[in-house]
PDB file of N, CA and C in Angstrom:
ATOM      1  N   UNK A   1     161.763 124.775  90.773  1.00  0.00           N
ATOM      2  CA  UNK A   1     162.678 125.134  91.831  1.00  0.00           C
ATOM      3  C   UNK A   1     162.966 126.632  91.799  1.00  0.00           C
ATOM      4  N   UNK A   2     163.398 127.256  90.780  1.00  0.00           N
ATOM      5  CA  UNK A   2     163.205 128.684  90.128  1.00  0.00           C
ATOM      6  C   UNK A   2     162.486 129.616  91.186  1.00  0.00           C
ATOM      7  N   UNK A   3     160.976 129.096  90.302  1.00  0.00           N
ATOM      8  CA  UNK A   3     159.808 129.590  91.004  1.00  0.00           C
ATOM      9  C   UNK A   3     159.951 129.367  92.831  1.00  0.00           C
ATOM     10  N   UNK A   4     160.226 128.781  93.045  1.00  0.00           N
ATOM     11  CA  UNK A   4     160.006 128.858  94.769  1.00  0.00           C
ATOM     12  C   UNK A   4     161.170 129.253  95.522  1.00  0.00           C
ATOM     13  N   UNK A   5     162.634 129.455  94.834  1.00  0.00           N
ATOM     14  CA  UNK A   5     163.920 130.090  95.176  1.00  0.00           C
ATOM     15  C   UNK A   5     163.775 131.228  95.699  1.00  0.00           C
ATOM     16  N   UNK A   6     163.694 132.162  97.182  1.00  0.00           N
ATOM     17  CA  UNK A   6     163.257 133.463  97.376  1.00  0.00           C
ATOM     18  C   UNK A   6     164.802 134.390  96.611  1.00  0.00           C
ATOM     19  N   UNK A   7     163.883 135.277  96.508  1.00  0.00           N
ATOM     20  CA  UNK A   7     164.892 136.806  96.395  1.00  0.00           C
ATOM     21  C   UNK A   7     165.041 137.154  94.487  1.00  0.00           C
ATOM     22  N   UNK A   8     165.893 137.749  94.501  1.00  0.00           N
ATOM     23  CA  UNK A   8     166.317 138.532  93.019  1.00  0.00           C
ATOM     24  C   UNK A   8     167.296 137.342  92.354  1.00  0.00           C
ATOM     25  N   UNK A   9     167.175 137.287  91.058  1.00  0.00           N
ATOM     26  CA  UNK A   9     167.919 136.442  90.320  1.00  0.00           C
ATOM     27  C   UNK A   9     168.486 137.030  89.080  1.00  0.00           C
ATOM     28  N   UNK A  10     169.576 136.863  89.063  1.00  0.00           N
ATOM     29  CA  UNK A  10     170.456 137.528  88.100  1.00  0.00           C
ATOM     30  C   UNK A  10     171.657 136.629  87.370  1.00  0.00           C
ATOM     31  N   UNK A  11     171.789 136.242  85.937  1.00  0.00           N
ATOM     32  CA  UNK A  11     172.944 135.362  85.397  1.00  0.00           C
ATOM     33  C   UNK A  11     174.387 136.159  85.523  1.00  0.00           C
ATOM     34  N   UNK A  12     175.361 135.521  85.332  1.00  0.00           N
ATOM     35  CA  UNK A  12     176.633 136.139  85.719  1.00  0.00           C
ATOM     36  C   UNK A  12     177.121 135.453  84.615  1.00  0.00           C
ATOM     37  N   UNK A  13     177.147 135.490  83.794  1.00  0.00           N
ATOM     38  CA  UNK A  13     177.974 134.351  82.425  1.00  0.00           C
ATOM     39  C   UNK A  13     178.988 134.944  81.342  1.00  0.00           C
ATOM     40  N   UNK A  14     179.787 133.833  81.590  1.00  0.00           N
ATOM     41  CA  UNK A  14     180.843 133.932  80.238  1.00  0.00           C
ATOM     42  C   UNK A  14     180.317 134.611  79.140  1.00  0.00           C
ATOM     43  N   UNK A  15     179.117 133.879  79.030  1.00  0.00           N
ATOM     44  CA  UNK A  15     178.461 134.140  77.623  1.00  0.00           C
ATOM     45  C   UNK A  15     177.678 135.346  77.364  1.00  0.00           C
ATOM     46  N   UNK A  16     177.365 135.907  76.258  1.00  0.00           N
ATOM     47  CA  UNK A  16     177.260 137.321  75.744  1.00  0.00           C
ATOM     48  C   UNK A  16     175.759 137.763  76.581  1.00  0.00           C
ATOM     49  N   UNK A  17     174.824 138.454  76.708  1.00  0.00           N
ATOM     50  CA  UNK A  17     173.765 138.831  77.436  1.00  0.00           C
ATOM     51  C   UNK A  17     172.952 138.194  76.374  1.00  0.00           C
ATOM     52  N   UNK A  18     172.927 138.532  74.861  1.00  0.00           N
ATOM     53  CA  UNK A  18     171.716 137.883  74.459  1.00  0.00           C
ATOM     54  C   UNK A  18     171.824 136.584  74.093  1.00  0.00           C
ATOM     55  N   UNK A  19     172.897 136.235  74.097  1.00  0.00           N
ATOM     56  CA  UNK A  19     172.928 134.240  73.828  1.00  0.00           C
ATOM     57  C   UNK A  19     172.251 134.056  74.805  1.00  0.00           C
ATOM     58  N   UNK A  20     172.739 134.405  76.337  1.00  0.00           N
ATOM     59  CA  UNK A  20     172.008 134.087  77.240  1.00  0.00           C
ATOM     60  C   UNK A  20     170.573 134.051  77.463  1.00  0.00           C
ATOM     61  N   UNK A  21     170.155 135.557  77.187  1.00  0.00           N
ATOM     62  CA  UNK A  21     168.430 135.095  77.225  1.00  0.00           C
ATOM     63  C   UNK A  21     168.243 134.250  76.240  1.00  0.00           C
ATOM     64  N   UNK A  22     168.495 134.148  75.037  1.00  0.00           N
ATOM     65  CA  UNK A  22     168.117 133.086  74.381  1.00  0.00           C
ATOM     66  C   UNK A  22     167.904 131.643  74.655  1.00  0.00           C
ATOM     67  N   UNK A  23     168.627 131.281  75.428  1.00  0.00           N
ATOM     68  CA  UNK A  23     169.389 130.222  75.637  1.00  0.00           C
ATOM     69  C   UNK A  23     168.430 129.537  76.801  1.00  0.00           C
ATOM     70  N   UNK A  24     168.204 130.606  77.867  1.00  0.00           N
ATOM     71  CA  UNK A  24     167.101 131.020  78.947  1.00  0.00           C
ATOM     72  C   UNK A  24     165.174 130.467  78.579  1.00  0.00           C
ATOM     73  N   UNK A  25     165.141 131.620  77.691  1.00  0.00           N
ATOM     74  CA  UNK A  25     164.169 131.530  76.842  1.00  0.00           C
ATOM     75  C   UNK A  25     163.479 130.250  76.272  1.00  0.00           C
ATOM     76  N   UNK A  26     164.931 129.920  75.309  1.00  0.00           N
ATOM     77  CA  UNK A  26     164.420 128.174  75.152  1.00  0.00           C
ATOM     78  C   UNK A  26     164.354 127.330  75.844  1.00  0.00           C
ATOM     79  N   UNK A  27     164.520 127.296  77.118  1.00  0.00           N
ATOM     80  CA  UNK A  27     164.411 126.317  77.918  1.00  0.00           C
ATOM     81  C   UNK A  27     162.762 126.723  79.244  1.00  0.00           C
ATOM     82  N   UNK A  28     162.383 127.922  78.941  1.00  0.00           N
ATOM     83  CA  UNK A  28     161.767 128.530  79.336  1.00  0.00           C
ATOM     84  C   UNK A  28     161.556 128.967  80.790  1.00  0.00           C
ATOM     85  N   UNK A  29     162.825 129.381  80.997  1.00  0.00           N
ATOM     86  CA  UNK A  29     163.395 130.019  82.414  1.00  0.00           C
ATOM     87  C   UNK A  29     163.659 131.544  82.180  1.00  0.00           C
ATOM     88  N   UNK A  30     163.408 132.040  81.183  1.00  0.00           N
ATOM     89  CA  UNK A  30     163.769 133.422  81.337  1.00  0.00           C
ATOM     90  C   UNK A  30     162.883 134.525  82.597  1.00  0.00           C
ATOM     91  N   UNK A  31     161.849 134.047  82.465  1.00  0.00           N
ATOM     92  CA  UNK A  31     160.528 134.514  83.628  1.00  0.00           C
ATOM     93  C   UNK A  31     161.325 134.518  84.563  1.00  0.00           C
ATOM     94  N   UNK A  32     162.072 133.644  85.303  1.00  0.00           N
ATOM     95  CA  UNK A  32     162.682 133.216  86.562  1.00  0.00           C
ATOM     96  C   UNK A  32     163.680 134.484  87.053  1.00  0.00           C
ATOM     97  N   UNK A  33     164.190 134.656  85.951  1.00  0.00           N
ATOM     98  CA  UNK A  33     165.617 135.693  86.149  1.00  0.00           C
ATOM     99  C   UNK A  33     164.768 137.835  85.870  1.00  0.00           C
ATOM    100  N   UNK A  34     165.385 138.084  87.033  1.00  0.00           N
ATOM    101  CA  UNK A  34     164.828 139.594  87.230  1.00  0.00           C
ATOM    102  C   UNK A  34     166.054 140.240  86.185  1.00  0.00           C
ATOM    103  N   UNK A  35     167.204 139.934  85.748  1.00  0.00           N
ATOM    104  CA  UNK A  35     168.252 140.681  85.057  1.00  0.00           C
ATOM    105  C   UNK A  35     169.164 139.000  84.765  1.00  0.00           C
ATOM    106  N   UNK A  36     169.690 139.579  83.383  1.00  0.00           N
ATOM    107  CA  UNK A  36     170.479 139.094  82.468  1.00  0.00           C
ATOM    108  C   UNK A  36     171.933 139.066  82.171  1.00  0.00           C
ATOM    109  N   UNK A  37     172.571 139.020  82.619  1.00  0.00           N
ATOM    110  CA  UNK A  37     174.414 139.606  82.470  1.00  0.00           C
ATOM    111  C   UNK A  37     174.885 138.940  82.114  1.00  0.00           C
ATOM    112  N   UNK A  38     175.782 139.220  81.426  1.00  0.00           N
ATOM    113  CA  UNK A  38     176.610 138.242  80.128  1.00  0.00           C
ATOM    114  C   UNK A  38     177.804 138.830  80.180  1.00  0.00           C
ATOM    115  N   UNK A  39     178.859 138.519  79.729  1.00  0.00           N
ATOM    116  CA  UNK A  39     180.085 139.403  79.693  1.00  0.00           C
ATOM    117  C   UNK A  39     180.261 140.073  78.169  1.00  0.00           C
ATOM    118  N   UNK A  40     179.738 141.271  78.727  1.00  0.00           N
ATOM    119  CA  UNK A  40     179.695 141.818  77.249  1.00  0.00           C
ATOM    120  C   UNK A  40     181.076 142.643  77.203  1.00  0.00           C
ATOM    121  N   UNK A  41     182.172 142.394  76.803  1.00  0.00           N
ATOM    122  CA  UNK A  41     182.952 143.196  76.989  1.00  0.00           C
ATOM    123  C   UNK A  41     183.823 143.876  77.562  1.00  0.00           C
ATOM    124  N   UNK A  42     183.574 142.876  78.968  1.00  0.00           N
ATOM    125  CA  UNK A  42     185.040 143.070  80.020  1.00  0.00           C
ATOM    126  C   UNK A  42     185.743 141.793  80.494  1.00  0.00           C
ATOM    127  N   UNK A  43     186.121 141.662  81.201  1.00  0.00           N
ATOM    128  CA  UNK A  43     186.984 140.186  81.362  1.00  0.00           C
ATOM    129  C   UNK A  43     186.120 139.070  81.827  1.00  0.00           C
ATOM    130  N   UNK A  44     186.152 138.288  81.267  1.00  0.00           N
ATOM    131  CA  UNK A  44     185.721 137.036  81.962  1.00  0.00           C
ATOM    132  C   UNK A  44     186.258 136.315  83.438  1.00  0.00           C
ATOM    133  N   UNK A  45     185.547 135.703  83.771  1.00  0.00           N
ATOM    134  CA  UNK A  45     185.537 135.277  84.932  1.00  0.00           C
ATOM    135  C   UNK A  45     186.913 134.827  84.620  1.00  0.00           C
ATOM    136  N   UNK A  46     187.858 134.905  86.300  1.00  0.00           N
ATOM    137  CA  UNK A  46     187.620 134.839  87.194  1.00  0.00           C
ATOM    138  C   UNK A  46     187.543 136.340  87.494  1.00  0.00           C
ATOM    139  N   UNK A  47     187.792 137.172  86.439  1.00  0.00           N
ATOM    140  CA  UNK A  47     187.509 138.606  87.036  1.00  0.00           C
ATOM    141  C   UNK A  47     185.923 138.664  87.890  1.00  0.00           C
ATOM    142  N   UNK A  48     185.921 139.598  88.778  1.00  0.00           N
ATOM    143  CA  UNK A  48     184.482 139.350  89.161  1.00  0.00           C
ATOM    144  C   UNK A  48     183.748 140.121  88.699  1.00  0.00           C
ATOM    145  N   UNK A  49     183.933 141.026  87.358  1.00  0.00           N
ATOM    146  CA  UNK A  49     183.085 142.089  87.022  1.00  0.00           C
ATOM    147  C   UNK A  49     181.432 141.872  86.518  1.00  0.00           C
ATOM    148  N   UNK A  50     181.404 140.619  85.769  1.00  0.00           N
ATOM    149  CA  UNK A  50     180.234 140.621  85.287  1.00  0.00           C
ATOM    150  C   UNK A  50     179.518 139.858  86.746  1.00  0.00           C
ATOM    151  N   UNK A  51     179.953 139.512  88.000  1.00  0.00           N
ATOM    152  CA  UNK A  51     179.234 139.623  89.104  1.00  0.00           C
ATOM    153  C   UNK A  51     178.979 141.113  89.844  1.00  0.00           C
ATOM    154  N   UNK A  52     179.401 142.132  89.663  1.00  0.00           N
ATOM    155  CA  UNK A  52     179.527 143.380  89.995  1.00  0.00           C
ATOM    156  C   UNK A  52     178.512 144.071  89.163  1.00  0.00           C
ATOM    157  N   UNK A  53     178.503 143.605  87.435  1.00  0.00           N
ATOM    158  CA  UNK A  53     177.468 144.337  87.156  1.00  0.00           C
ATOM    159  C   UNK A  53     176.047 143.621  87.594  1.00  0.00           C
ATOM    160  N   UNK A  54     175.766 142.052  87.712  1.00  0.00           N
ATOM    161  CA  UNK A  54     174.726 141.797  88.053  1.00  0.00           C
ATOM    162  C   UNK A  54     173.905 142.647  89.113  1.00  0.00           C
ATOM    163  N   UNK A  55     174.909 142.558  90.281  1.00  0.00           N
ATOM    164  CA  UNK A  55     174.616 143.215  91.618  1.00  0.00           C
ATOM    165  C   UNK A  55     174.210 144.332  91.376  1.00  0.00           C
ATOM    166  N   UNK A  56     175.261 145.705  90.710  1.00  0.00           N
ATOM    167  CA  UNK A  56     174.852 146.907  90.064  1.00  0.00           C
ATOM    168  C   UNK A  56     173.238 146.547  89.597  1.00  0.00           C
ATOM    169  N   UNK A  57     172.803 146.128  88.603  1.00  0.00           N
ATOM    170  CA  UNK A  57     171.725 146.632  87.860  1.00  0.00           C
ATOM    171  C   UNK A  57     170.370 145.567  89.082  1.00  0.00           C
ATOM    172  N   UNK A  58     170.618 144.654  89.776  1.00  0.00           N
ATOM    173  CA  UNK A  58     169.547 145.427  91.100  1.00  0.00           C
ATOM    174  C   UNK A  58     169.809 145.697  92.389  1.00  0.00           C
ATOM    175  N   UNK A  59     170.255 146.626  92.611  1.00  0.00           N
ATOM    176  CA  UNK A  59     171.050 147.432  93.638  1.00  0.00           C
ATOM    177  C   UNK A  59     171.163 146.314  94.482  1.00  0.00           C
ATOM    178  N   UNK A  60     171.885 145.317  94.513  1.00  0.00           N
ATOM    179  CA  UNK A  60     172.507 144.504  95.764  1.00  0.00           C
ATOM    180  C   UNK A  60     173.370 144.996  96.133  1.00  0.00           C
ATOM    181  N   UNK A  61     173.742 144.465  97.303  1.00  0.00           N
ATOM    182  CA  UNK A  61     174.813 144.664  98.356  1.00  0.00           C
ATOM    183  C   UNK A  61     175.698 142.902  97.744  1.00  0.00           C
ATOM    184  N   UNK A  62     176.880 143.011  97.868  1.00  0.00           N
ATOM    185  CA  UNK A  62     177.790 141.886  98.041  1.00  0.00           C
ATOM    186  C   UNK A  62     177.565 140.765  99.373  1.00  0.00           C
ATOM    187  N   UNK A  63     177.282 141.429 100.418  1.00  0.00           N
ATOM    188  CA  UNK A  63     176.721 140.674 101.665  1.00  0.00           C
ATOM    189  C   UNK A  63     175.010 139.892 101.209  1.00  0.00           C
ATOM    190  N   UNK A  64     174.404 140.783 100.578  1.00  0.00           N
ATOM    191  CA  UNK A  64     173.787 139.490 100.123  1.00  0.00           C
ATOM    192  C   UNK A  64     173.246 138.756  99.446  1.00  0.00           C
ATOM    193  N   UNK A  65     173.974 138.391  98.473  1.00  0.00           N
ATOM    194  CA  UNK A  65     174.369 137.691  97.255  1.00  0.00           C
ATOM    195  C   UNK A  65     174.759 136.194  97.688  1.00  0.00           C
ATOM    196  N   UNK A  66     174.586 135.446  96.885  1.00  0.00           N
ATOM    197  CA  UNK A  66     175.109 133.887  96.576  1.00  0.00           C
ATOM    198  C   UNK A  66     175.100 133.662  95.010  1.00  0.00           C
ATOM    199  N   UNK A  67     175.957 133.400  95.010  1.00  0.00           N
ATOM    200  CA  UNK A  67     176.908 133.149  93.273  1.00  0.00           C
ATOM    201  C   UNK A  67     177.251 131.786  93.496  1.00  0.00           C
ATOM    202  N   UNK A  68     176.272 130.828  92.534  1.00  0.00           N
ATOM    203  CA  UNK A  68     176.297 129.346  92.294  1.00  0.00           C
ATOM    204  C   UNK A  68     177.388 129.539  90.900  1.00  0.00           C
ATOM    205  N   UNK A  69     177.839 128.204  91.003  1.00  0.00           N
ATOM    206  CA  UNK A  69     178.831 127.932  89.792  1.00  0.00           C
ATOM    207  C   UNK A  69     179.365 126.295  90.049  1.00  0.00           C
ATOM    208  N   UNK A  70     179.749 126.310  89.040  1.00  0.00           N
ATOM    209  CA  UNK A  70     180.192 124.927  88.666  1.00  0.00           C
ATOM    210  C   UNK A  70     182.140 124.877  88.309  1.00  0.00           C
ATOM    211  N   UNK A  71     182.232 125.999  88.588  1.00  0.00           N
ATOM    212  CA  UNK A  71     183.914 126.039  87.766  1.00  0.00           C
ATOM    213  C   UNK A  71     184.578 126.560  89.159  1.00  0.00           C
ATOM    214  N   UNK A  72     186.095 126.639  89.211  1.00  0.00           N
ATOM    215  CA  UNK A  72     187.005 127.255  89.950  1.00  0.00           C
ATOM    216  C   UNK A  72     186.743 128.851  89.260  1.00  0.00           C
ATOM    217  N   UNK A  73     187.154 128.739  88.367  1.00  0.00           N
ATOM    218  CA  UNK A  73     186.578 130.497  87.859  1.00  0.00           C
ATOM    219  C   UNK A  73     185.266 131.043  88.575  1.00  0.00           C
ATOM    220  N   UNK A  74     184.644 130.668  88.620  1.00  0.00           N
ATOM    221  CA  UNK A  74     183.660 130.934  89.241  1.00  0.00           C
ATOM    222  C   UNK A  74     183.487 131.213  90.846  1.00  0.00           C
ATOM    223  N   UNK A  75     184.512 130.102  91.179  1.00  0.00           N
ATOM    224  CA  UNK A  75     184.427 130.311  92.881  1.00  0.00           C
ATOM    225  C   UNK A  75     185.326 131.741  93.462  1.00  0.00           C
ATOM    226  N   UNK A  76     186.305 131.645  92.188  1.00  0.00           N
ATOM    227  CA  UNK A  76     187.340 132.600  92.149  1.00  0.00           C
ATOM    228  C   UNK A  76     186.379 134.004  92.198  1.00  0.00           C
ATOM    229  N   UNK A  77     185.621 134.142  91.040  1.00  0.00           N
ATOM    230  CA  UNK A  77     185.326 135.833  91.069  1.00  0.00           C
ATOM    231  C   UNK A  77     184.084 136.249  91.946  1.00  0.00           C
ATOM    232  N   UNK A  78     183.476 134.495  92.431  1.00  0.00           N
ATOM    233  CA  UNK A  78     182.582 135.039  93.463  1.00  0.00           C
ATOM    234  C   UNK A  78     183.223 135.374  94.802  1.00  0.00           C
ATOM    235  N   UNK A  79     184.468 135.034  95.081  1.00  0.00           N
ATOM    236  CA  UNK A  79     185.292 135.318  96.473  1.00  0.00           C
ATOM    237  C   UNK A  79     185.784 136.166  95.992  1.00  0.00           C
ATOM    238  N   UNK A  80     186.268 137.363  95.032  1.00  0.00           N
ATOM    239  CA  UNK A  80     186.771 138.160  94.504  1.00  0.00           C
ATOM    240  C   UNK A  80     185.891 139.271  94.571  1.00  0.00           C
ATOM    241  N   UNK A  81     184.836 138.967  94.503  1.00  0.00           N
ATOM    242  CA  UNK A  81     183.298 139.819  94.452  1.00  0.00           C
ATOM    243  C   UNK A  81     182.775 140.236  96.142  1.00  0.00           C
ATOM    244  N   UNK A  82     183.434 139.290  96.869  1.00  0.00           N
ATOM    245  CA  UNK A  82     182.873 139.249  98.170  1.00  0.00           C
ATOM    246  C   UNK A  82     181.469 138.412  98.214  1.00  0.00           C
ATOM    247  N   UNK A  83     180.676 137.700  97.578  1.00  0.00           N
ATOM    248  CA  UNK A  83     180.057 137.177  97.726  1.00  0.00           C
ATOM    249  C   UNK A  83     179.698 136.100  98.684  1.00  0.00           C
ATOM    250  N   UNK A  84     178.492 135.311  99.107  1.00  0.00           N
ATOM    251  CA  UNK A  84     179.095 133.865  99.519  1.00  0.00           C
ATOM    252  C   UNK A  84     178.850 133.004  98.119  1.00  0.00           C
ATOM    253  N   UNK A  85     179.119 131.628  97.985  1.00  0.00           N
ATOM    254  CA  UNK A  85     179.448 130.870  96.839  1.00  0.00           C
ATOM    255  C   UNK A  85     178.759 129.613  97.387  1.00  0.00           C
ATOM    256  N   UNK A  86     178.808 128.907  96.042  1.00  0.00           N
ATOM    257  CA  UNK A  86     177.692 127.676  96.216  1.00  0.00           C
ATOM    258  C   UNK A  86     178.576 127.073  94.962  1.00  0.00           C
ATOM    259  N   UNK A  87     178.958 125.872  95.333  1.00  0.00           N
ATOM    260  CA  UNK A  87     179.594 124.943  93.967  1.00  0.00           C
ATOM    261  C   UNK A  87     178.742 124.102  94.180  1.00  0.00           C
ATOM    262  N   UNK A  88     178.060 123.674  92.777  1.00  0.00           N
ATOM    263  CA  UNK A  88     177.801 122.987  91.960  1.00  0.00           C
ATOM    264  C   UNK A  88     178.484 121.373  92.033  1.00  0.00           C
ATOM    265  N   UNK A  89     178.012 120.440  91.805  1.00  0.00           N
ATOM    266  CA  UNK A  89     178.698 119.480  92.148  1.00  0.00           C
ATOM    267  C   UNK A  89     178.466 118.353  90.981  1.00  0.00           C
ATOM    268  N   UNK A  90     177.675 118.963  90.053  1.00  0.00           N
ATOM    269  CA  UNK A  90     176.611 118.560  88.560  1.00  0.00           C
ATOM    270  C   UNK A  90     177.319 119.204  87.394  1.00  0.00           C
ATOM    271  N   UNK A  91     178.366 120.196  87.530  1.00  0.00           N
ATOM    272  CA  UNK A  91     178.389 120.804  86.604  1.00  0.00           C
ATOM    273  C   UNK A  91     179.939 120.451  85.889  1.00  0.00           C
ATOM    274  N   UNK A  92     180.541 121.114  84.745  1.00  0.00           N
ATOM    275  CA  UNK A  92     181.852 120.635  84.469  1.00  0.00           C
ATOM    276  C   UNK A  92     182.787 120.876  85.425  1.00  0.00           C
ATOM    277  N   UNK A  93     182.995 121.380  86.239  1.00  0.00           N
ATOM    278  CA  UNK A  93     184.406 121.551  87.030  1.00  0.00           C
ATOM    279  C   UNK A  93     184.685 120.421  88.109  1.00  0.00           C
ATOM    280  N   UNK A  94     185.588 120.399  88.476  1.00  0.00           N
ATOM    281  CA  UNK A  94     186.231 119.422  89.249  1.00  0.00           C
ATOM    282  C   UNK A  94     186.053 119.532  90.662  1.00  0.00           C
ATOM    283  N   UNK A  95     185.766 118.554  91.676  1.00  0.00           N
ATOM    284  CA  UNK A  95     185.848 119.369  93.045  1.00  0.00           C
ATOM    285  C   UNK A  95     186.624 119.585  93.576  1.00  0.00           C
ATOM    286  N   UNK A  96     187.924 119.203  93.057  1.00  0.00           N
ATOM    287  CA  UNK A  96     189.242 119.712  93.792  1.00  0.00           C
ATOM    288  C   UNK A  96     189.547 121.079  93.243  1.00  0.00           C
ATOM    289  N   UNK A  97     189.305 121.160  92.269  1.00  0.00           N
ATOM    290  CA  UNK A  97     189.449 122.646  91.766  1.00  0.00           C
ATOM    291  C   UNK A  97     188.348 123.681  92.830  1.00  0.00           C
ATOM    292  N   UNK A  98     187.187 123.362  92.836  1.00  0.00           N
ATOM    293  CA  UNK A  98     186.174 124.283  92.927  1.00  0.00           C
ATOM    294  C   UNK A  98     186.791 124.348  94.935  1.00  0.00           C
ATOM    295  N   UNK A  99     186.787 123.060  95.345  1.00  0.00           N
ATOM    296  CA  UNK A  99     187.381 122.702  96.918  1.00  0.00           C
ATOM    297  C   UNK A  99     188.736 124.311  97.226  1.00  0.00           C
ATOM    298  N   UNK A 100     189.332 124.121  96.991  1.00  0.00           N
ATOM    299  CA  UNK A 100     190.672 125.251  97.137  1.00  0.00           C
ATOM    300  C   UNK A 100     189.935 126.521  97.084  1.00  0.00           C
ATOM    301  N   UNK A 101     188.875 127.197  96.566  1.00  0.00           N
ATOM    302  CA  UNK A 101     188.081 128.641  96.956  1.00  0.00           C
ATOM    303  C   UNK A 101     187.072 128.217  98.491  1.00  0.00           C
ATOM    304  N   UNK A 102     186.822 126.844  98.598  1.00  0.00           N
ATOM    305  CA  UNK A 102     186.602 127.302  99.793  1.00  0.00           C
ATOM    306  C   UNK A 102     184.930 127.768  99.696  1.00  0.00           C
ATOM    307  N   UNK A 103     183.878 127.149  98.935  1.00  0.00           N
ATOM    308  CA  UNK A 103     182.694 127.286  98.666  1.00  0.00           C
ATOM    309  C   UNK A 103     182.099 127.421  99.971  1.00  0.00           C
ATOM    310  N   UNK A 104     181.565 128.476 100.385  1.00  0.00           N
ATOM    311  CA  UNK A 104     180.298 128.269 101.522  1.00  0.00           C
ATOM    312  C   UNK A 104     179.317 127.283 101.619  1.00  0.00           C
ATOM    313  N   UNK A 105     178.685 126.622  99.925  1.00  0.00           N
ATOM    314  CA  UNK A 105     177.808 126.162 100.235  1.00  0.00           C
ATOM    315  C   UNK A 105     178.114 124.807  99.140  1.00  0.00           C
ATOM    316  N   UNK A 106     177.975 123.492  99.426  1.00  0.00           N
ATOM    317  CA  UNK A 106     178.164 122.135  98.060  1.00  0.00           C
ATOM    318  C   UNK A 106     176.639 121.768  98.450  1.00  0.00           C
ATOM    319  N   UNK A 107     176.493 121.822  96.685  1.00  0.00           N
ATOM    320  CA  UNK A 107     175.244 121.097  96.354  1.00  0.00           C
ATOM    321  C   UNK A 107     175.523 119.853  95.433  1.00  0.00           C
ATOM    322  N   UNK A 108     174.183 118.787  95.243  1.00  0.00           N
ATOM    323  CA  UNK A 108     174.806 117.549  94.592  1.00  0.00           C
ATOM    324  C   UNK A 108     173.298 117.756  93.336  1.00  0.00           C
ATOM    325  N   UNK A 109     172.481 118.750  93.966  1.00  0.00           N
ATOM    326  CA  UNK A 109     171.222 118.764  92.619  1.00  0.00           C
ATOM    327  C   UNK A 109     170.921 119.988  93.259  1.00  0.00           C
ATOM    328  N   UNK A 110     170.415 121.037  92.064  1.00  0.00           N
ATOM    329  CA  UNK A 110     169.153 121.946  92.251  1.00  0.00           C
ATOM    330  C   UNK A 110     168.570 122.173  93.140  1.00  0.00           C
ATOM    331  N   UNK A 111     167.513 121.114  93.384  1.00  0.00           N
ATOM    332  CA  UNK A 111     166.354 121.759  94.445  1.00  0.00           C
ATOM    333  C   UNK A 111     167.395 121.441  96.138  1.00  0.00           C
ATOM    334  N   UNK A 112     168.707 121.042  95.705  1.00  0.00           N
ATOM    335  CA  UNK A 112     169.240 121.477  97.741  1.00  0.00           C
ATOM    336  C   UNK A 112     169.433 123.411  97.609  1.00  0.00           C
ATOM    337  N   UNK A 113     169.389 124.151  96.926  1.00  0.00           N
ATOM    338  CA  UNK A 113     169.231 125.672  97.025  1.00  0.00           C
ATOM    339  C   UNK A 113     168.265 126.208  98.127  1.00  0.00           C
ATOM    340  N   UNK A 114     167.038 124.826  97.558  1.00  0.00           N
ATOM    341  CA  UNK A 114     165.872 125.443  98.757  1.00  0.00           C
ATOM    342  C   UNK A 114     165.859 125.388 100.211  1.00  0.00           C
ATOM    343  N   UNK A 115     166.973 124.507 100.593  1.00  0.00           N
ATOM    344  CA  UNK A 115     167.394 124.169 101.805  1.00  0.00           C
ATOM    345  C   UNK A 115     168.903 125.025 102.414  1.00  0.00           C
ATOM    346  N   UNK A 116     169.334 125.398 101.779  1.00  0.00           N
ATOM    347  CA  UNK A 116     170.267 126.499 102.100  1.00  0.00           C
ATOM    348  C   UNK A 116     169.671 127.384 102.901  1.00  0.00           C
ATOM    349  N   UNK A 117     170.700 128.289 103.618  1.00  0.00           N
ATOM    350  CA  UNK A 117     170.171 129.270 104.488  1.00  0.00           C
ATOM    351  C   UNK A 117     170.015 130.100 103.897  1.00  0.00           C
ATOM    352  N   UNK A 118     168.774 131.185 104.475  1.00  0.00           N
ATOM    353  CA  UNK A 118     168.672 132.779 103.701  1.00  0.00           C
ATOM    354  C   UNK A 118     169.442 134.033 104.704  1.00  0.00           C
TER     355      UNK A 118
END
């Protein structure tokens, strides 16, 4: 699904940059992702920074971006970011939580990404 997802791919995570590729790596998705971001050192979500640096390091624009997540934190710093948003509907968060940001886009598996609009 990865492989046939158009455009630039970039992680936005709680977690540190190299847990992440690691983590990536072993599952053998790192190929997939053009940049890596982890929160190395500034606030965690719902701040939207480690979505700001994703964008930063490949010159995106906020207009056009989509920031998937599974948490209210998440929906939070992608509407904080200006992004549009995609909740997760597979992942730990709740949908009443994730519901109140107001997601542009609910998915129930993976490959509905490919059916989203570009």
């Amino acid at each position: 699904m990865l492989a046939k997802l158009p455009g630039r791919k970039s992680t936005a995570t709680t977690k540190g940059s190299p847990t992440t590729r690691i983590i990536l790596e072993m599952f053998g998705l790192l190929p997939y992702f053009d940049h890596v971001q982890g929160t190395d050192g500034f606030p965690c979500k719902p701040e939207p920074d480690v979505l700001f640096r994703s964008m930063q390091a490949l010159g995106a624009n906020p207009e056009d971006c989509l920031f998937i997540g599974d948490s209210a934190a998440d929906m939070e710093a992608g509407h904080r970011a200006g992004v549009k948003t995609c909740a997760v509907l597979y992942g730990y968060g709740k949908e009443e939580a994730l519901a109140q940001w107001k997601p542009d886009y609910w998915i129930t598996h993976p490959n509905q990404l490919l059916s989203l609009p570009t």
